[in-house]
PDB file of N, CA and C in Angstrom:
ATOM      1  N   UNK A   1     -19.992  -0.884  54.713  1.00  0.00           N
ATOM      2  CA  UNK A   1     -18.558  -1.085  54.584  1.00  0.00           C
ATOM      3  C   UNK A   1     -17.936   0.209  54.081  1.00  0.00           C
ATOM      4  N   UNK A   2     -16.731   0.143  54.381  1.00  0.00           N
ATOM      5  CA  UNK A   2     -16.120   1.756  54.271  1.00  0.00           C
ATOM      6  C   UNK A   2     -15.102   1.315  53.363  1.00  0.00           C
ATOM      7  N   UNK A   3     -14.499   2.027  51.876  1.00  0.00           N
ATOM      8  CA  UNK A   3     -13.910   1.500  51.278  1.00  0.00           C
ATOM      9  C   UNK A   3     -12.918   3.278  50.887  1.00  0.00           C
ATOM     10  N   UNK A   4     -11.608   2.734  51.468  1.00  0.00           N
ATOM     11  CA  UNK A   4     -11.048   3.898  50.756  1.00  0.00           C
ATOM     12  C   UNK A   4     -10.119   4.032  49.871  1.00  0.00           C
ATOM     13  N   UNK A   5     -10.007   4.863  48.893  1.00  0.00           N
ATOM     14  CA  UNK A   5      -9.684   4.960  47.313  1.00  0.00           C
ATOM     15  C   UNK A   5      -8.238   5.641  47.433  1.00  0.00           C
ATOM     16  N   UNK A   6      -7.320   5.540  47.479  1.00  0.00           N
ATOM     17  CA  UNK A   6      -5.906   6.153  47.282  1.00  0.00           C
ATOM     18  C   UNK A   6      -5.361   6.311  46.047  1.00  0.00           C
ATOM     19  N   UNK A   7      -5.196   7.172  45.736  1.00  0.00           N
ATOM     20  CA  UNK A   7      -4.705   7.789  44.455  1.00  0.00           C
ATOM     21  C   UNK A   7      -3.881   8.846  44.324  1.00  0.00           C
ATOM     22  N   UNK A   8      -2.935   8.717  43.143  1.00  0.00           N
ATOM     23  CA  UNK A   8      -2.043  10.135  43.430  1.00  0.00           C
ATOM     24  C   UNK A   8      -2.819  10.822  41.617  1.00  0.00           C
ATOM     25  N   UNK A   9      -3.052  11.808  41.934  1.00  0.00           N
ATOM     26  CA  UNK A   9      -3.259  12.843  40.714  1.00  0.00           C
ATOM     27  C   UNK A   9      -2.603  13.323  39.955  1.00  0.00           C
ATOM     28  N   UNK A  10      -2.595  13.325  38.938  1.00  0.00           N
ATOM     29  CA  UNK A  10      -1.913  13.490  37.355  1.00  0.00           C
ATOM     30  C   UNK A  10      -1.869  15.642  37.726  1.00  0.00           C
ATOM     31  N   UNK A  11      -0.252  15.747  38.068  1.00  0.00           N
ATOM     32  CA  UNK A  11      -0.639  17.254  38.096  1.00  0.00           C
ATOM     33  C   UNK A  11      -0.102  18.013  36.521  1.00  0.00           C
ATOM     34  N   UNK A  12       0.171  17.520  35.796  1.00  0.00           N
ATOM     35  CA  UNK A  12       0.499  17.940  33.991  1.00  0.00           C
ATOM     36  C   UNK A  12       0.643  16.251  32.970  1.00  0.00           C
ATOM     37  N   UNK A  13       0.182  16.937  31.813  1.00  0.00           N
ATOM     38  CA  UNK A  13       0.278  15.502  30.567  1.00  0.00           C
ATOM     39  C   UNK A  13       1.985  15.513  30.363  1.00  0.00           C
ATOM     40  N   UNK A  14       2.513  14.600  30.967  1.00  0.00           N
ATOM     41  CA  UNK A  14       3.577  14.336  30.732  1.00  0.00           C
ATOM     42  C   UNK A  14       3.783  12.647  30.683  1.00  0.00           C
ATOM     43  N   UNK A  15       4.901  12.128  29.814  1.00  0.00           N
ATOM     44  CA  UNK A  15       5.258  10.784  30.206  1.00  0.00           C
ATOM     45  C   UNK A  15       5.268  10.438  31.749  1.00  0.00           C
ATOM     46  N   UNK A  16       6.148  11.387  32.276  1.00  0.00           N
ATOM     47  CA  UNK A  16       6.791  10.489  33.490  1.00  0.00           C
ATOM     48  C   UNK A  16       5.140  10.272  34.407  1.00  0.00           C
ATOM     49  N   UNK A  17       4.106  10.927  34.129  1.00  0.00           N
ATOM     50  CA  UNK A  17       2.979  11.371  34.749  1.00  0.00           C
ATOM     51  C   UNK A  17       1.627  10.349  34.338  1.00  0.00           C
ATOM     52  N   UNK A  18       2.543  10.101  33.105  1.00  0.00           N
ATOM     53  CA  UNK A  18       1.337   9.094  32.613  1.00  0.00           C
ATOM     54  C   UNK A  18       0.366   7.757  33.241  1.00  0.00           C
ATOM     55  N   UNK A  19       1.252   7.330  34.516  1.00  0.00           N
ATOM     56  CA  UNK A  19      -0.002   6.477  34.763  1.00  0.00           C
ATOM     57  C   UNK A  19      -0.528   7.009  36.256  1.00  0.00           C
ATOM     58  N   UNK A  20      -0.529   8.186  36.611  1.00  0.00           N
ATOM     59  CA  UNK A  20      -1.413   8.632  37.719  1.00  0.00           C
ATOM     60  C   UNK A  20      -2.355   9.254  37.024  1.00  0.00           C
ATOM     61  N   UNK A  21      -3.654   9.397  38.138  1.00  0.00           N
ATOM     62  CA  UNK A  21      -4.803   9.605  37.643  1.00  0.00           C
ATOM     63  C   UNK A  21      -5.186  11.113  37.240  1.00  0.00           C
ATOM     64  N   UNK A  22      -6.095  11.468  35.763  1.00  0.00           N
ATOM     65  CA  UNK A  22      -6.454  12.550  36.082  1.00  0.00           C
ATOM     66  C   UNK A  22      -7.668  12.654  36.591  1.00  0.00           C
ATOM     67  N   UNK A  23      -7.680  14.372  36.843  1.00  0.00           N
ATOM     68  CA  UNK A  23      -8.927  14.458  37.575  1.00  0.00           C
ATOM     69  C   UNK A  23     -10.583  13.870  36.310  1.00  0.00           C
ATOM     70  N   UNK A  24     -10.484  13.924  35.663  1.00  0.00           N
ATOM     71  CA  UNK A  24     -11.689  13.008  34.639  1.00  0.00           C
ATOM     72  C   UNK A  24     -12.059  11.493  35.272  1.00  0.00           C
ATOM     73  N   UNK A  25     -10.358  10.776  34.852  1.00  0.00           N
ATOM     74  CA  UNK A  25     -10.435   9.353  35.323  1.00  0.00           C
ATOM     75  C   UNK A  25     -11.401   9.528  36.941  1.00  0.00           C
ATOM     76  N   UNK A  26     -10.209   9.851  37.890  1.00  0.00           N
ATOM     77  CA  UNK A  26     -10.812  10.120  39.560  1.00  0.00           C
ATOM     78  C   UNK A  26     -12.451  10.103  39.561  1.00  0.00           C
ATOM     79  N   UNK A  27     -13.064  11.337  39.369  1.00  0.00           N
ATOM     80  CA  UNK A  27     -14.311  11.449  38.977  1.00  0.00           C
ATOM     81  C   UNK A  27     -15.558  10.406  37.802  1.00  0.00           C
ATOM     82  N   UNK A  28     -14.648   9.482  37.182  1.00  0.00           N
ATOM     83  CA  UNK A  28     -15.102   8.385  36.791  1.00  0.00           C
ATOM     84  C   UNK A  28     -15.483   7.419  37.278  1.00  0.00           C
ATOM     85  N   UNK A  29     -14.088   7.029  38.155  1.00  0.00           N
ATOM     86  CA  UNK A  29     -14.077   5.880  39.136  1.00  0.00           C
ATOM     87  C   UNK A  29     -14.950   6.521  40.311  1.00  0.00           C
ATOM     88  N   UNK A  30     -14.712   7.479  40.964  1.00  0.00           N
ATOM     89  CA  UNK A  30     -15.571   7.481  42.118  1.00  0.00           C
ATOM     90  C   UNK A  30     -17.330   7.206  41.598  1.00  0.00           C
ATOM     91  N   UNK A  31     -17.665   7.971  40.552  1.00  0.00           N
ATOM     92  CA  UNK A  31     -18.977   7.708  40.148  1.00  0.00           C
ATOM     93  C   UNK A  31     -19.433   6.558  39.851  1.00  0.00           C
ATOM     94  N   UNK A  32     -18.407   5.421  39.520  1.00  0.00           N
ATOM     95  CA  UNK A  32     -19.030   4.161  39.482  1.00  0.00           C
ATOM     96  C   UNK A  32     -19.078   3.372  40.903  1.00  0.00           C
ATOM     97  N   UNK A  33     -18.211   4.201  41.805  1.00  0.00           N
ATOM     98  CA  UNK A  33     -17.855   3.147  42.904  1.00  0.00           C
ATOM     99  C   UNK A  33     -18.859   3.674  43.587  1.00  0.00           C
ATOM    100  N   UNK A  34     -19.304   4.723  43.231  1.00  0.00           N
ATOM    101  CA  UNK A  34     -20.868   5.358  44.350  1.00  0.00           C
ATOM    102  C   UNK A  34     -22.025   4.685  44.078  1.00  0.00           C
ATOM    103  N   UNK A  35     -21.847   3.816  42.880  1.00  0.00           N
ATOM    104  CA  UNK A  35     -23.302   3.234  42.447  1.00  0.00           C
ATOM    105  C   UNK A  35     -23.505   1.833  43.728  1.00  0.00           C
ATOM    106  N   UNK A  36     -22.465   1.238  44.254  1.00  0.00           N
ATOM    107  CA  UNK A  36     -22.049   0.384  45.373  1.00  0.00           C
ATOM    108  C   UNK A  36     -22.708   0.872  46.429  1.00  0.00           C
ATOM    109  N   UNK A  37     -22.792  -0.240  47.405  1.00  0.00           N
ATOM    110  CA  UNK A  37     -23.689  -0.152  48.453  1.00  0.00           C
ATOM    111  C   UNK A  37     -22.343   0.243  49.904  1.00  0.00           C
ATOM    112  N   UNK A  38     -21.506   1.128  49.432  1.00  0.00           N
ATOM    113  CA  UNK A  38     -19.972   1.465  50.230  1.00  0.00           C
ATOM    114  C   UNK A  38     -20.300   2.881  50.361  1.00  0.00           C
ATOM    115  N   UNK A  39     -19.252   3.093  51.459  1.00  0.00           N
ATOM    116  CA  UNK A  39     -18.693   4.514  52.299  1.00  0.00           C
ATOM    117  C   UNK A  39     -17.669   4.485  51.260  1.00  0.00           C
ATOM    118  N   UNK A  40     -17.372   5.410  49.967  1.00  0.00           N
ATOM    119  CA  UNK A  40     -16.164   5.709  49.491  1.00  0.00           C
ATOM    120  C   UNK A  40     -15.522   7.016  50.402  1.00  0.00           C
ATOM    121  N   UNK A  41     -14.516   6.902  50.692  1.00  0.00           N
ATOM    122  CA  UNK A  41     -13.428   7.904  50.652  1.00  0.00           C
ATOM    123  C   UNK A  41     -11.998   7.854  50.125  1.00  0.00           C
ATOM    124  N   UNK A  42     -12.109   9.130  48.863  1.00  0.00           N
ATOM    125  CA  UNK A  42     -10.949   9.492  47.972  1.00  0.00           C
ATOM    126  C   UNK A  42     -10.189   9.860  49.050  1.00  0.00           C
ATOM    127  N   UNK A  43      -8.816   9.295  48.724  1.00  0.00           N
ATOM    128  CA  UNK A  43      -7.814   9.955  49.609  1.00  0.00           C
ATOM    129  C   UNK A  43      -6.261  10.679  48.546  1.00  0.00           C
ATOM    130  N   UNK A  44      -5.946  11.532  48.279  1.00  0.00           N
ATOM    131  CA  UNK A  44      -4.798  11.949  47.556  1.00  0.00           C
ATOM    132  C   UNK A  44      -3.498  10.978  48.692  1.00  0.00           C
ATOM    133  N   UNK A  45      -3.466  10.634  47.171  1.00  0.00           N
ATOM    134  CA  UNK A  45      -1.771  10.058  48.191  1.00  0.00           C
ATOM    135  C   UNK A  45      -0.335  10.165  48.119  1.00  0.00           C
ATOM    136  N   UNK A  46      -0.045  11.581  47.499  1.00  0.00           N
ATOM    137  CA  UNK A  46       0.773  12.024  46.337  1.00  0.00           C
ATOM    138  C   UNK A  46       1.677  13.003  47.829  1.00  0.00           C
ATOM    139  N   UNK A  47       2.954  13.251  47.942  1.00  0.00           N
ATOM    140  CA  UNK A  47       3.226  14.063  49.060  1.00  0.00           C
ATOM    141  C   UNK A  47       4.295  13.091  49.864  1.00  0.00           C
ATOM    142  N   UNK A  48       4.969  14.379  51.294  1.00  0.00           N
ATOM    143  CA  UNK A  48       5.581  13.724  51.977  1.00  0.00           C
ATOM    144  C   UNK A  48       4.505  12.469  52.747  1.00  0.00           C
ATOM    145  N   UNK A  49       5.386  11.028  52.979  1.00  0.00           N
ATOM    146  CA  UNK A  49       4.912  10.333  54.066  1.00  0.00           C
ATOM    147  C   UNK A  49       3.721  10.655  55.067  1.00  0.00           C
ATOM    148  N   UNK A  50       4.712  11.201  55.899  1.00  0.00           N
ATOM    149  CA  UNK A  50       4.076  11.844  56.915  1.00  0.00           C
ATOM    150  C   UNK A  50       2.709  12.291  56.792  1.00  0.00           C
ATOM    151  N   UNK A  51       2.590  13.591  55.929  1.00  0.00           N
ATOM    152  CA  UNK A  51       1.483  14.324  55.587  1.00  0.00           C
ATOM    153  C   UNK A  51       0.564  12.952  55.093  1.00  0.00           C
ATOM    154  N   UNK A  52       0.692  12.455  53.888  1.00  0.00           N
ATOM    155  CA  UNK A  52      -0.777  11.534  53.691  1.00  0.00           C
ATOM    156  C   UNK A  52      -0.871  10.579  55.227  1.00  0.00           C
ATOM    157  N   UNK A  53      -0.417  10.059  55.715  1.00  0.00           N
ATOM    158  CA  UNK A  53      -0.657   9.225  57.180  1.00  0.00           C
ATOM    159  C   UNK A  53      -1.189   9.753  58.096  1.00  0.00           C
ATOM    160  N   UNK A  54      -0.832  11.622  58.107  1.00  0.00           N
ATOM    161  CA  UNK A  54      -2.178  12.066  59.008  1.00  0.00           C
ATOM    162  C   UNK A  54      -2.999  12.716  58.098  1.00  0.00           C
ATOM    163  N   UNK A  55      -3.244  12.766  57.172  1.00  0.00           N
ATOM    164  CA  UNK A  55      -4.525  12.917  56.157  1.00  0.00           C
ATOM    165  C   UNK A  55      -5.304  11.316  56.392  1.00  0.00           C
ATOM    166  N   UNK A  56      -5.161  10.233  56.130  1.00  0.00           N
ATOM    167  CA  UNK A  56      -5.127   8.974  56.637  1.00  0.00           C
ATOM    168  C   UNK A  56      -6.421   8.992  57.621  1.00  0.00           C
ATOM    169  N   UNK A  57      -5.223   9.389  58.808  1.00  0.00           N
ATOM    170  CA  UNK A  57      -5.651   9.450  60.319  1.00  0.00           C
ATOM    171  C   UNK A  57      -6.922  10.267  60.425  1.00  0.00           C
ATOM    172  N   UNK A  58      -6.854  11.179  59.542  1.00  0.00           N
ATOM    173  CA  UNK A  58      -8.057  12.161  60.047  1.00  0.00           C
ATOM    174  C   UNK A  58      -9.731  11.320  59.390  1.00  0.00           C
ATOM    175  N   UNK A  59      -9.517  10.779  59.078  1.00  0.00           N
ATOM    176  CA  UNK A  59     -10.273   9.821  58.396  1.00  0.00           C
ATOM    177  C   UNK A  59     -10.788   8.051  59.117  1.00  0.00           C
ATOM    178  N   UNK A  60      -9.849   8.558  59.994  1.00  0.00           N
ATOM    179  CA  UNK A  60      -9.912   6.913  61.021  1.00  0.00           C
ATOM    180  C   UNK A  60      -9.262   5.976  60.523  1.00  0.00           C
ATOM    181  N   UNK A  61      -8.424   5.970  59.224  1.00  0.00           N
ATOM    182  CA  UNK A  61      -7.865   4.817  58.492  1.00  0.00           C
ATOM    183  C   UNK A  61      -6.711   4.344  59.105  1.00  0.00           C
ATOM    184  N   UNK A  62      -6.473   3.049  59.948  1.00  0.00           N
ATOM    185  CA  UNK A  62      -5.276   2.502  60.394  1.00  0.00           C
ATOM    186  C   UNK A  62      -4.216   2.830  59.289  1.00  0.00           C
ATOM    187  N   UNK A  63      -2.898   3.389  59.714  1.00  0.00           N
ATOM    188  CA  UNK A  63      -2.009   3.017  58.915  1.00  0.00           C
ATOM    189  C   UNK A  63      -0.458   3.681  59.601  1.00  0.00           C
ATOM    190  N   UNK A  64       0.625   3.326  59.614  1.00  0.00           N
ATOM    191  CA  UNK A  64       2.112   3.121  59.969  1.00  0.00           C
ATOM    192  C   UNK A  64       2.877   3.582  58.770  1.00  0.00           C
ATOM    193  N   UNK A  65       3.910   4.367  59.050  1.00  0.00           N
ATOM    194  CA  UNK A  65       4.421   4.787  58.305  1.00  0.00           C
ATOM    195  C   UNK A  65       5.624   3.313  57.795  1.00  0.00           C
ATOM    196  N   UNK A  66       5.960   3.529  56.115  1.00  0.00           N
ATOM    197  CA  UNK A  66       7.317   2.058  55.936  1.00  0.00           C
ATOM    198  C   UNK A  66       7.978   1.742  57.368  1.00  0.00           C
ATOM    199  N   UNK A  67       8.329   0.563  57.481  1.00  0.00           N
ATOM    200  CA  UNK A  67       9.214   0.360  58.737  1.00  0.00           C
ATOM    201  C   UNK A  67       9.030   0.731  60.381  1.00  0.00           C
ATOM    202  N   UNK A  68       7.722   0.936  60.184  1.00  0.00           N
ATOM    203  CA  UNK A  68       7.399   1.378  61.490  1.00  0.00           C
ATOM    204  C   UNK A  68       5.950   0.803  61.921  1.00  0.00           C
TER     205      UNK A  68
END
C-alpha cells in the first residue's frame, strides 16, 4: 500500500507558524511510519496550488485542483 504524507514545513519559530511541521517533527513521523509495512511518500504541500498538484502528479497521486 502506498501511503502519502502531506505536510507544509515550519520555515521560522514563529506564532503564526506554530502548528506546521518542523523539520525534527517530519523526520519523526516519517521514521515511525517506515516501521509500517507502507510505500511512504513525504510530499511538501506549502506553495502555489498549481505547483504542489504537479509535484502530486509526478508521484502518480490523483488529485484536481479546488473546484475543478
Amino acid at each position: 500500500m502506498r501511503v502519502t504524507l502531506a505536510y507544509n514545513l515550519r520555515r521560522e519559530e514563529s506564532e503564526a507558524e506554530a502548528e506546521l511541521l518542523s523539520r525534527t517533527d517530519l523526520e519523526t513521523l516519517l521514521a515511525a511510519l517506515e516501521e509500517l509495512p507502507y510505500q511512504i511518500t513525504p510530499v511538501e504541500v506549502s506553495g502555489p496550488t498549481d505547483q504542489v498538484i504537479a509535484e502530486l502528479r509526478l508521484f502518480s497521486i490523483p488529485c484536481s485542483a479546488p473546484g475543478g
